[in-house]
C-alpha atoms as a PDB file:
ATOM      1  CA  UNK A   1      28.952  27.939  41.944  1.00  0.00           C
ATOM      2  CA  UNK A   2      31.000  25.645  44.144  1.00  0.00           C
ATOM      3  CA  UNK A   3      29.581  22.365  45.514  1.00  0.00           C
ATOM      4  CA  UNK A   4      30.155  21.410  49.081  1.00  0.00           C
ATOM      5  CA  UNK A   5      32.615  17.745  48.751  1.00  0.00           C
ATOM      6  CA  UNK A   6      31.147  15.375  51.289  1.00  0.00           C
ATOM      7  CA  UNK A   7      33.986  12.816  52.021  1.00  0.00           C
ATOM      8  CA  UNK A   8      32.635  11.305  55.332  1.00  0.00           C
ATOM      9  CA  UNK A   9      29.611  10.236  57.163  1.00  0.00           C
ATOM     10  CA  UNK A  10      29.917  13.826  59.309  1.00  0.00           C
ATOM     11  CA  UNK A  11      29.683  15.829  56.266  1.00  0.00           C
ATOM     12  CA  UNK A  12      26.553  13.752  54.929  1.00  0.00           C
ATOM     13  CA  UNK A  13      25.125  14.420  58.664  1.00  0.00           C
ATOM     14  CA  UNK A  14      25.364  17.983  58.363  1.00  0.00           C
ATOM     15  CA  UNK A  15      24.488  18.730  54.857  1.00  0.00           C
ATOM     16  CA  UNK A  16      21.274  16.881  56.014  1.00  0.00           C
ATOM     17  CA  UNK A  17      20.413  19.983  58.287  1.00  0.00           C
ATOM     18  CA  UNK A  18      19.378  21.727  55.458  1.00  0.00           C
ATOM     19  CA  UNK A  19      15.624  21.304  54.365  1.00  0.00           C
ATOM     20  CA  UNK A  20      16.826  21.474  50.382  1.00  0.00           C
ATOM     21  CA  UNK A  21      19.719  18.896  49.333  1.00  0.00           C
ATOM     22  CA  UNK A  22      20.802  18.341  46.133  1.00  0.00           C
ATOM     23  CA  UNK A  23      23.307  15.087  46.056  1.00  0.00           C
ATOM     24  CA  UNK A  24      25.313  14.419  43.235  1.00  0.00           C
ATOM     25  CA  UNK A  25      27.373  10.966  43.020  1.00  0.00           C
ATOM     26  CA  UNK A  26      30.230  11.965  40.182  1.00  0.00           C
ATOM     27  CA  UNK A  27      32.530   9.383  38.584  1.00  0.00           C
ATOM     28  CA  UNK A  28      35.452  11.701  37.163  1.00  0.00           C
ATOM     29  CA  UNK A  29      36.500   9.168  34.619  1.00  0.00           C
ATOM     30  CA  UNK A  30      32.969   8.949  32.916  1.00  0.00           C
ATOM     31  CA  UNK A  31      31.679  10.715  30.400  1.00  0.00           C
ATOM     32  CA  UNK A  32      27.968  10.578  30.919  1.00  0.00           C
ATOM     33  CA  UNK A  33      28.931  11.684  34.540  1.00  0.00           C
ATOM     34  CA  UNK A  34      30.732  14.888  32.989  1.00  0.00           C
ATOM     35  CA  UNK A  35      27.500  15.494  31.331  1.00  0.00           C
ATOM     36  CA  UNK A  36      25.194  15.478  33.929  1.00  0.00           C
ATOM     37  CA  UNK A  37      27.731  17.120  35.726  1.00  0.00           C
ATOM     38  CA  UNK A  38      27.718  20.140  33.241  1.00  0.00           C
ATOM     39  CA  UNK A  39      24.106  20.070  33.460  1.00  0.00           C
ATOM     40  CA  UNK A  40      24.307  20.419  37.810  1.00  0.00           C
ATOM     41  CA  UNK A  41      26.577  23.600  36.810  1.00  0.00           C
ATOM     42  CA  UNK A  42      23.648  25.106  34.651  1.00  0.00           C
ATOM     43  CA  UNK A  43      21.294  24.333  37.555  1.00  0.00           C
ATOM     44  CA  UNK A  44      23.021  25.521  39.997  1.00  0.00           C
ATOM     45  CA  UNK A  45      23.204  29.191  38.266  1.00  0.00           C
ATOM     46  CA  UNK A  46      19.132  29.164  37.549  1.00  0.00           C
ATOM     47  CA  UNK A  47      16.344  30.356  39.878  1.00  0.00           C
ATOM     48  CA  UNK A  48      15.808  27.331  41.369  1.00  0.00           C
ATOM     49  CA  UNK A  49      18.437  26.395  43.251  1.00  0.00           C
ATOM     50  CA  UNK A  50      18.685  29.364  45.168  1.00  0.00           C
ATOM     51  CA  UNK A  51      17.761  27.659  48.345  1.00  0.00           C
ATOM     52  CA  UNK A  52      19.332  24.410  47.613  1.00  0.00           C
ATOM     53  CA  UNK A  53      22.341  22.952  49.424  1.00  0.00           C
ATOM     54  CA  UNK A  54      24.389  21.220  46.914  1.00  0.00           C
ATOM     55  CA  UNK A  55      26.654  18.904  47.307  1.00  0.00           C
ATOM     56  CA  UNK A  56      28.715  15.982  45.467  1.00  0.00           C
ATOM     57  CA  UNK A  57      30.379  12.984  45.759  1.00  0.00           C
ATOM     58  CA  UNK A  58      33.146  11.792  43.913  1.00  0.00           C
ATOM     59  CA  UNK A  59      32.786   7.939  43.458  1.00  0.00           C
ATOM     60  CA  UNK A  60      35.651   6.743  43.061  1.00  0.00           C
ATOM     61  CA  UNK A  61      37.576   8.839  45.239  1.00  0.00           C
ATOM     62  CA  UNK A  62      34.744   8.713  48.159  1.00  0.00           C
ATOM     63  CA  UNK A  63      32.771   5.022  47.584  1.00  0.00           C
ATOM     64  CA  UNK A  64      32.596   4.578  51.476  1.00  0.00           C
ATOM     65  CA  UNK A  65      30.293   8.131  51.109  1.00  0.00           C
ATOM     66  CA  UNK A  66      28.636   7.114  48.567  1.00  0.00           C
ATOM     67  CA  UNK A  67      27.584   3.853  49.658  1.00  0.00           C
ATOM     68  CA  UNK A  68      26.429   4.859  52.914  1.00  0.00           C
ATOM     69  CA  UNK A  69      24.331   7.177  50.683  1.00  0.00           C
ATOM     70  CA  UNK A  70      22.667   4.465  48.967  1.00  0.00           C
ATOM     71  CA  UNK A  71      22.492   2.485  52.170  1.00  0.00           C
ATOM     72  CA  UNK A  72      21.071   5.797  54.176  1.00  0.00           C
ATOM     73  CA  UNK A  73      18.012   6.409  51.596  1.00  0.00           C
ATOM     74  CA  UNK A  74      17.719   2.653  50.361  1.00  0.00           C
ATOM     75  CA  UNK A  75      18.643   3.942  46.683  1.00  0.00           C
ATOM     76  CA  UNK A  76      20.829   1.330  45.172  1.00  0.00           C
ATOM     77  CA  UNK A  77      23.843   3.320  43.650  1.00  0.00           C
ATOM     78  CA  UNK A  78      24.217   4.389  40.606  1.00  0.00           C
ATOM     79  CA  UNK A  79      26.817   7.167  38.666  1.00  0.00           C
ATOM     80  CA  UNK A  80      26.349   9.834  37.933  1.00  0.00           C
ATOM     81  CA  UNK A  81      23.237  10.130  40.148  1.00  0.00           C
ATOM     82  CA  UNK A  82      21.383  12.861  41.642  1.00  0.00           C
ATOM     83  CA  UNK A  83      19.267  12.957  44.971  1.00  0.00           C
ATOM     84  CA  UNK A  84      17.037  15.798  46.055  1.00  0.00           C
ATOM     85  CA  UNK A  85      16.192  15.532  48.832  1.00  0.00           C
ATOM     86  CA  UNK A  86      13.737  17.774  51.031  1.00  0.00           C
ATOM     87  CA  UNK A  87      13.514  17.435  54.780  1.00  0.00           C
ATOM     88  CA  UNK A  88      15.221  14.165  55.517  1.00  0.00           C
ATOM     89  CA  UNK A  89      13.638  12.288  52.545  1.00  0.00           C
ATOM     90  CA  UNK A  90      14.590  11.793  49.323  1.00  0.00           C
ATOM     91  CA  UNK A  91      11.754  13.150  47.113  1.00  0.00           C
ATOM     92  CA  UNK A  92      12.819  12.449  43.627  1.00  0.00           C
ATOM     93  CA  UNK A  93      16.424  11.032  42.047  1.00  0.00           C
ATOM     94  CA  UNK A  94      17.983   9.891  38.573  1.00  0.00           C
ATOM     95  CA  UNK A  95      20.689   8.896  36.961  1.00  0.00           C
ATOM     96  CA  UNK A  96      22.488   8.950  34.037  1.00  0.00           C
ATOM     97  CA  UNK A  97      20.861  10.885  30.984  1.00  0.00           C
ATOM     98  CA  UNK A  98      18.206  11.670  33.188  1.00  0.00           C
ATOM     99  CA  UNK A  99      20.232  14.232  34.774  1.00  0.00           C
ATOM    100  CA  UNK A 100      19.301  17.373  32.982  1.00  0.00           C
ATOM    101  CA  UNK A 101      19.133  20.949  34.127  1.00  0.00           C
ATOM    102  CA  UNK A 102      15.289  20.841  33.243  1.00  0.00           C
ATOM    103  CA  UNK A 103      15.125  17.594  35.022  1.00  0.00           C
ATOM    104  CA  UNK A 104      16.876  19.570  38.242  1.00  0.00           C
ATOM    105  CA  UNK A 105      14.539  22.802  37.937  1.00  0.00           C
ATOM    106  CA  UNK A 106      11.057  20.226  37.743  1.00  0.00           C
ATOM    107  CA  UNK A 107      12.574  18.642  40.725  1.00  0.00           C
ATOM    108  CA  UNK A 108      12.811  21.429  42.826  1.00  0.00           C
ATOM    109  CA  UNK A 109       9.210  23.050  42.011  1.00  0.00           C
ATOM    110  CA  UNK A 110       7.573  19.799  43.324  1.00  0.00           C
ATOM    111  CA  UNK A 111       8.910  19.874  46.110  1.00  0.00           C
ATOM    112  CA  UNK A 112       8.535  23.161  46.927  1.00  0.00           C
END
């Protein structure tokens, strides 16, 4: 599955529309962030995130994104990091190990 890029505050705007985000902060040069980022892949192919917009943020590339991110949802910023996020509000986020496909699914069936 391909993830939407957000690389300005537009793109955060509209990817807000949707009543299921997933945000993903990424650092490219990290290897805990390639993890988690291999575990967002398996996600994205399960059940769950059928109705979930998801989109990512490359860190280091992107910081102005991601710290209006953090500064939007008063989540100080961490990478990687994910941010689901139902109807405006975030309703659950993690970082680090913590970011697990399993993680991702239990995420998504609270919410729902």
């Amino acid at each position: 599955m391909k993830f939407q890029q957000l690389t300005n505050s537009q793109q955060i705007d509209d990817v807000l529309k949707y009543s299921k985000v997933l945000l993903f902060k990424h650092s490219t040069t990290c290897p805990i962030s390639a993890n988690a980022y291999s575990e967002l892949e398996e996600f994205s192919r399960s059940e769950e995130a059928n109705d979930v917009n998801i989109a990512v943020v490359y860190v280091i590339e992107d910081r102005p994104v991601s710290n209006e991110i953090a500064e939007r949802f008063q989540i100080k910023h961490e990478s990687p990091q994910a941010l689901f996020i139902q109807s405006g509000k975030v309703v659950w986020h993690a970082s680090h190990w913590n970011i697990t496909e399993d993680a991702l699914k239990k995420a998504c069936k609270s919410a729902d």
